[in-house]
Protein backbone atom coordinates (compact mmCIF):
# COMPACT_ATOMS: atom_id res chain seq x y z
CA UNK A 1 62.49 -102.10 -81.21
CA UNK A 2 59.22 -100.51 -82.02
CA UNK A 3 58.49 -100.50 -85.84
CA UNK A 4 56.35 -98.65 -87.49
CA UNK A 5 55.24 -97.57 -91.52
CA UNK A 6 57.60 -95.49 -93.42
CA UNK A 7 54.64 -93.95 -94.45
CA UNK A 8 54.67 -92.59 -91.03
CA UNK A 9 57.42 -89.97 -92.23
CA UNK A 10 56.58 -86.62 -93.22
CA UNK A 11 57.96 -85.86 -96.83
CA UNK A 12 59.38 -82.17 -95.31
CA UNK A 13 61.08 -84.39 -93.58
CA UNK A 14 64.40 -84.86 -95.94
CA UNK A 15 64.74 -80.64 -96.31
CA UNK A 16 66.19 -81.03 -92.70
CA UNK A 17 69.26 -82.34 -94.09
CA UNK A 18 69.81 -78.90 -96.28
CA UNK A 19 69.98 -76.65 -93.39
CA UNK A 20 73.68 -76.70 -93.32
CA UNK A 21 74.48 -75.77 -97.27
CA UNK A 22 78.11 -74.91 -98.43
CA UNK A 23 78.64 -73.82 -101.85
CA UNK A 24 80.91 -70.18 -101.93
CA UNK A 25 84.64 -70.79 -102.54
CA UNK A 26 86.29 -67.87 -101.77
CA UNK A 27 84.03 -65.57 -101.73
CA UNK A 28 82.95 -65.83 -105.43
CA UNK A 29 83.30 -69.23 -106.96
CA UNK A 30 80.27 -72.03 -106.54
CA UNK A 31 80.62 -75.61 -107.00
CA UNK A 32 77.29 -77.51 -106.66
CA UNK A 33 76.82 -81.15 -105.83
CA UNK A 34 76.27 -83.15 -109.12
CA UNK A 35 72.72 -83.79 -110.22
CA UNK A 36 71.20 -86.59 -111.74
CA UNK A 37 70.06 -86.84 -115.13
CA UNK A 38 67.23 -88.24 -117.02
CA UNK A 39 68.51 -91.09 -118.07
CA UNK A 40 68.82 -92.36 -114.54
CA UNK A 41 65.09 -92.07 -113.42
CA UNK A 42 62.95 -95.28 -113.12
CA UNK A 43 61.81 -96.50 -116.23
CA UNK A 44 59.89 -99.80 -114.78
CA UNK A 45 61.77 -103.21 -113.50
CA UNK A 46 61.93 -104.85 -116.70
CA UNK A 47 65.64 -105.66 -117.10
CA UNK A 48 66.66 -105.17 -113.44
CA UNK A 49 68.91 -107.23 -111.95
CA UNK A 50 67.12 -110.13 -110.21
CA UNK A 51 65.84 -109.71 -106.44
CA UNK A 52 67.87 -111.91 -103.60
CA UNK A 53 65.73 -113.38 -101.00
CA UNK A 54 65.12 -111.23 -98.01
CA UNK A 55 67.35 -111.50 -95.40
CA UNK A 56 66.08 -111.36 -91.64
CA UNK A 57 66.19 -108.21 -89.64
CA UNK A 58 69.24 -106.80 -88.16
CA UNK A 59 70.50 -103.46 -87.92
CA UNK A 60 72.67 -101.69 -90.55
CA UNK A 61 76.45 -100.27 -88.99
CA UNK A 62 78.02 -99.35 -92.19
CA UNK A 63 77.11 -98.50 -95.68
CA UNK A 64 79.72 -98.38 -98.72
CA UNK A 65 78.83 -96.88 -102.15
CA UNK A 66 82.01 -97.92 -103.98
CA UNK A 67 81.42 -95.80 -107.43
CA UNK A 68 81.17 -92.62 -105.82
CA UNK A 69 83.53 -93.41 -102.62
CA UNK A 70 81.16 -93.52 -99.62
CA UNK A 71 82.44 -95.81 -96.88
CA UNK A 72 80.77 -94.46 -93.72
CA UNK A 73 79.32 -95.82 -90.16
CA UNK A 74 75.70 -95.67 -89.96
CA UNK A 75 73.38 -94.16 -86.96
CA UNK A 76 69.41 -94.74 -86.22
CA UNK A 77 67.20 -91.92 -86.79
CA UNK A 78 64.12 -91.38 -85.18
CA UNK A 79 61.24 -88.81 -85.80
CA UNK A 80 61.09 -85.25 -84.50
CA UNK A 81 57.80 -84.22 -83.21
CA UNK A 82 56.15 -82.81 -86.00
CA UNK A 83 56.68 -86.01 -87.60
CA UNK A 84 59.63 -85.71 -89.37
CA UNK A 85 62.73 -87.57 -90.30
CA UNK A 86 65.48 -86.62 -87.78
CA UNK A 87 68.77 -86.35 -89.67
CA UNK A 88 72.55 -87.43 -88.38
CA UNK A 89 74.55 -84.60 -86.80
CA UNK A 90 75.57 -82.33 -88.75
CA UNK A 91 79.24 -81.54 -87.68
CA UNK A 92 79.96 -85.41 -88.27
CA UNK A 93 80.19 -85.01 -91.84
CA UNK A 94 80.89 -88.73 -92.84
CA UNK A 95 78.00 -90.64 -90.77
CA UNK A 96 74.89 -91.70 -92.52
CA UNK A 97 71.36 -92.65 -90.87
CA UNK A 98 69.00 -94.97 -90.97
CA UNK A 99 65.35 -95.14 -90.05
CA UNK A 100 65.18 -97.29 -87.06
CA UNK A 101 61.75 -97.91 -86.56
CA UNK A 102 61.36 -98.86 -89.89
CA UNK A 103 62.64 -101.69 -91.90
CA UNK A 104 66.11 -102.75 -91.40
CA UNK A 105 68.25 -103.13 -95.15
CA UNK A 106 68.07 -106.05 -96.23
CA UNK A 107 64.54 -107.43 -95.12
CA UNK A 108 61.42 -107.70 -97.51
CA UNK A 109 59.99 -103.52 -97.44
CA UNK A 110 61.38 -100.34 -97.89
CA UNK A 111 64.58 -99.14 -95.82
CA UNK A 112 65.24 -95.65 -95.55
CA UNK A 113 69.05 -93.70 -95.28
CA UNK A 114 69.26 -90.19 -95.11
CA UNK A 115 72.74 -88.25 -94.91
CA UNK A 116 73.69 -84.79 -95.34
CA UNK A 117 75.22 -83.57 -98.55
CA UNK A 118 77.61 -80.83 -97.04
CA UNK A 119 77.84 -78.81 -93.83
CA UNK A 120 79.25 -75.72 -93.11
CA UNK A 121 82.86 -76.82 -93.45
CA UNK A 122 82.17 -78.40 -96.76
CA UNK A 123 80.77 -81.47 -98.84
CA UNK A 124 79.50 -84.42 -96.15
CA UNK A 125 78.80 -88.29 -96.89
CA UNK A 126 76.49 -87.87 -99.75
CA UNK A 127 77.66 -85.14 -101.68
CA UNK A 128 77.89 -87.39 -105.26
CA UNK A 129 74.77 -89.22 -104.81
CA UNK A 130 73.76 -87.34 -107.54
CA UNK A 131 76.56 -88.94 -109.68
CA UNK A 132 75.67 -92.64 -109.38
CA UNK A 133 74.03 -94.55 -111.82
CA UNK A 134 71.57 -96.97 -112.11
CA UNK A 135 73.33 -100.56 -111.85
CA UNK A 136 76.05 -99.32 -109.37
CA UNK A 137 76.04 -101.11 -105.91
CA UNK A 138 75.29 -100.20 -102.54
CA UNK A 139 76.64 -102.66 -99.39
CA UNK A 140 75.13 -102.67 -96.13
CA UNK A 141 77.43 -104.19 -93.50
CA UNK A 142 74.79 -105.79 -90.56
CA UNK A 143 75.21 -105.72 -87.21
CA UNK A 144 74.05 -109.90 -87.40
CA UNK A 145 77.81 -109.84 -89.13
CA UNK A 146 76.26 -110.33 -92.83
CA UNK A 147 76.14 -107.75 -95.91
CA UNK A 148 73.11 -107.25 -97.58
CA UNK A 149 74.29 -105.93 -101.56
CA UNK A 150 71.75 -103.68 -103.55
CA UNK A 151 71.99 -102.59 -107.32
CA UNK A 152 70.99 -98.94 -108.05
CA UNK A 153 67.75 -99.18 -110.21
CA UNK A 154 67.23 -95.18 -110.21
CA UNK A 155 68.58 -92.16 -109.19
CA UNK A 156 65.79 -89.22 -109.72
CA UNK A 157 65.93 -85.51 -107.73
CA UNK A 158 62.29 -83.87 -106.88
CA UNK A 159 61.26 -80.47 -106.01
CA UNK A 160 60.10 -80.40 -102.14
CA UNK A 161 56.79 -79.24 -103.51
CA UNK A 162 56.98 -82.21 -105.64
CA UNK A 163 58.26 -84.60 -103.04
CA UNK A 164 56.34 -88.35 -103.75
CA UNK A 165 55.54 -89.79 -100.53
CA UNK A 166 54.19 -92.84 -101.14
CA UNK A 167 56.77 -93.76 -103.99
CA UNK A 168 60.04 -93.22 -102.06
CA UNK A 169 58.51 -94.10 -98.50
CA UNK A 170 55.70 -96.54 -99.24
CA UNK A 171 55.45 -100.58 -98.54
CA UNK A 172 57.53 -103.10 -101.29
CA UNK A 173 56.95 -106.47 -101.31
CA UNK A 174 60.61 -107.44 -101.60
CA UNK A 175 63.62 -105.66 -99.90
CA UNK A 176 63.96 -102.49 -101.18
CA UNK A 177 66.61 -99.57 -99.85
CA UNK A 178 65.71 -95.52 -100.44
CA UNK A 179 68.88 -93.04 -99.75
CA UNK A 180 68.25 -89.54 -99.82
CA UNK A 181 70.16 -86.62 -99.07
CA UNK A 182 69.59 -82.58 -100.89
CA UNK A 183 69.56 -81.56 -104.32
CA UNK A 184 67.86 -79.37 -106.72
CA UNK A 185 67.75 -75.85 -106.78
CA UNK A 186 69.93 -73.78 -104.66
CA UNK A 187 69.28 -70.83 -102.58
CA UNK A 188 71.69 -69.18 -100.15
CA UNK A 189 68.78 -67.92 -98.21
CA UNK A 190 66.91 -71.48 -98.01
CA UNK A 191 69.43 -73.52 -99.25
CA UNK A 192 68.82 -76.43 -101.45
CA UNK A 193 64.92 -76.81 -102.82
CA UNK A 194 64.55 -80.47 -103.38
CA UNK A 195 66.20 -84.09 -102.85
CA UNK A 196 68.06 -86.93 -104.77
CA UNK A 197 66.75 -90.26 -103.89
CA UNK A 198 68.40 -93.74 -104.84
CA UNK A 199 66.19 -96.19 -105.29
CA UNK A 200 67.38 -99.60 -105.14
CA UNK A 201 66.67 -103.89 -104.21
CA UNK A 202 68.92 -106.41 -102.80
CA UNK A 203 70.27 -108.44 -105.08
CA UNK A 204 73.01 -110.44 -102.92
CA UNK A 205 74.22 -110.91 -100.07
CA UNK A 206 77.54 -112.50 -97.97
């Protein structure tokens, strides 16, 4: 498997997973994906929970998110050409990705998951990302038959304008996991303006 920086991604990259926005009920009524709030953004890693040693590479098949009932097979993701993040299909509402040329969950650097948060029949896979908190726990189940456990350390949403590369895609010395899927401000002509990233470390493993 070729592997390459995450820095290699394209920050337009995560809008992709907007394109298929469902909000109207009926014809009138909205209901929007819950947000974040303050109180959930990164505030430093004093008082995190303690890193686990890495683990070695293997790919991720499944990824659970127990607080906000996720439980869904994973895919690999590649780029498009113009650089970007390529996103899971959108018609398979419950199916996360991952980036496979990057680093796998679980070993020391910074694994990326993407997923959409509705499609055109409704809300997908990570539609209450926005709802977790920081200390909730994320389990990857890996294809070497192991699970690699992270705790949530943030949960922050960003403007695509604002969109900070090198923060949610750049190099950690210890394992580190990044999910993203849409957020912020909605359009019905554009769709959703921004992201909500999870940003969290392994901290176990079984």
């Amino acid at each position: 498997m070729r592997r390459v920086g995450n820095t290699a991604i394209a920050a337009v990259t995560a809008l992709a997973l907007c394109s298929g926005a469902w909000l109207v009920l009926g014809g009138t009524r909205t209901e929007a994906p819950p947000q974040p709030s303050a109180a959930q953004a990164r505030t430093g890693q004093a008082g995190e929970a303690a890193a686990a040693p890495a683990l070695p590479p293997s790919p991720p098949d499944r990824i659970r998110i127990p607080a906000i009932g996720v439980d869904a097979p994973m895919t690999g993701l590649g780029l498009t050409p113009s650089g970007s993040l390529d996103v899971p299909p959108a018609e398979k509402e419950n199916l996360a990705g991952w980036y496979e040329a990057g680093t796998t969950p679980g070993e020391t650097g910074t694994a990326i998951v993407a997923g959409h948060v509705d499609n055109a029949d409704g809300p997908a896979v990570f539609y209450r990302l926005g709802a977790l908190e920081k200390g909730g726990t994320i389990e990857v189940d890996r294809r070497d038959g192991g699970v690699a456990v992270f705790t949530v350390d943030a949960v922050e949403v960003y403007a695509a304008k604002d969109f900070p590369d090198e923060k949610v895609y750049g190099a950690a010395g210890r394992p580190e996991l990044r999910v993203i899927t849409c957020g912020g401000d909605y359009s019905r002509g554009t769709g959703y303006q921004g992201n909500v990233v999870v940003f969290a470390h392994l901290t176990g493993g079984r």
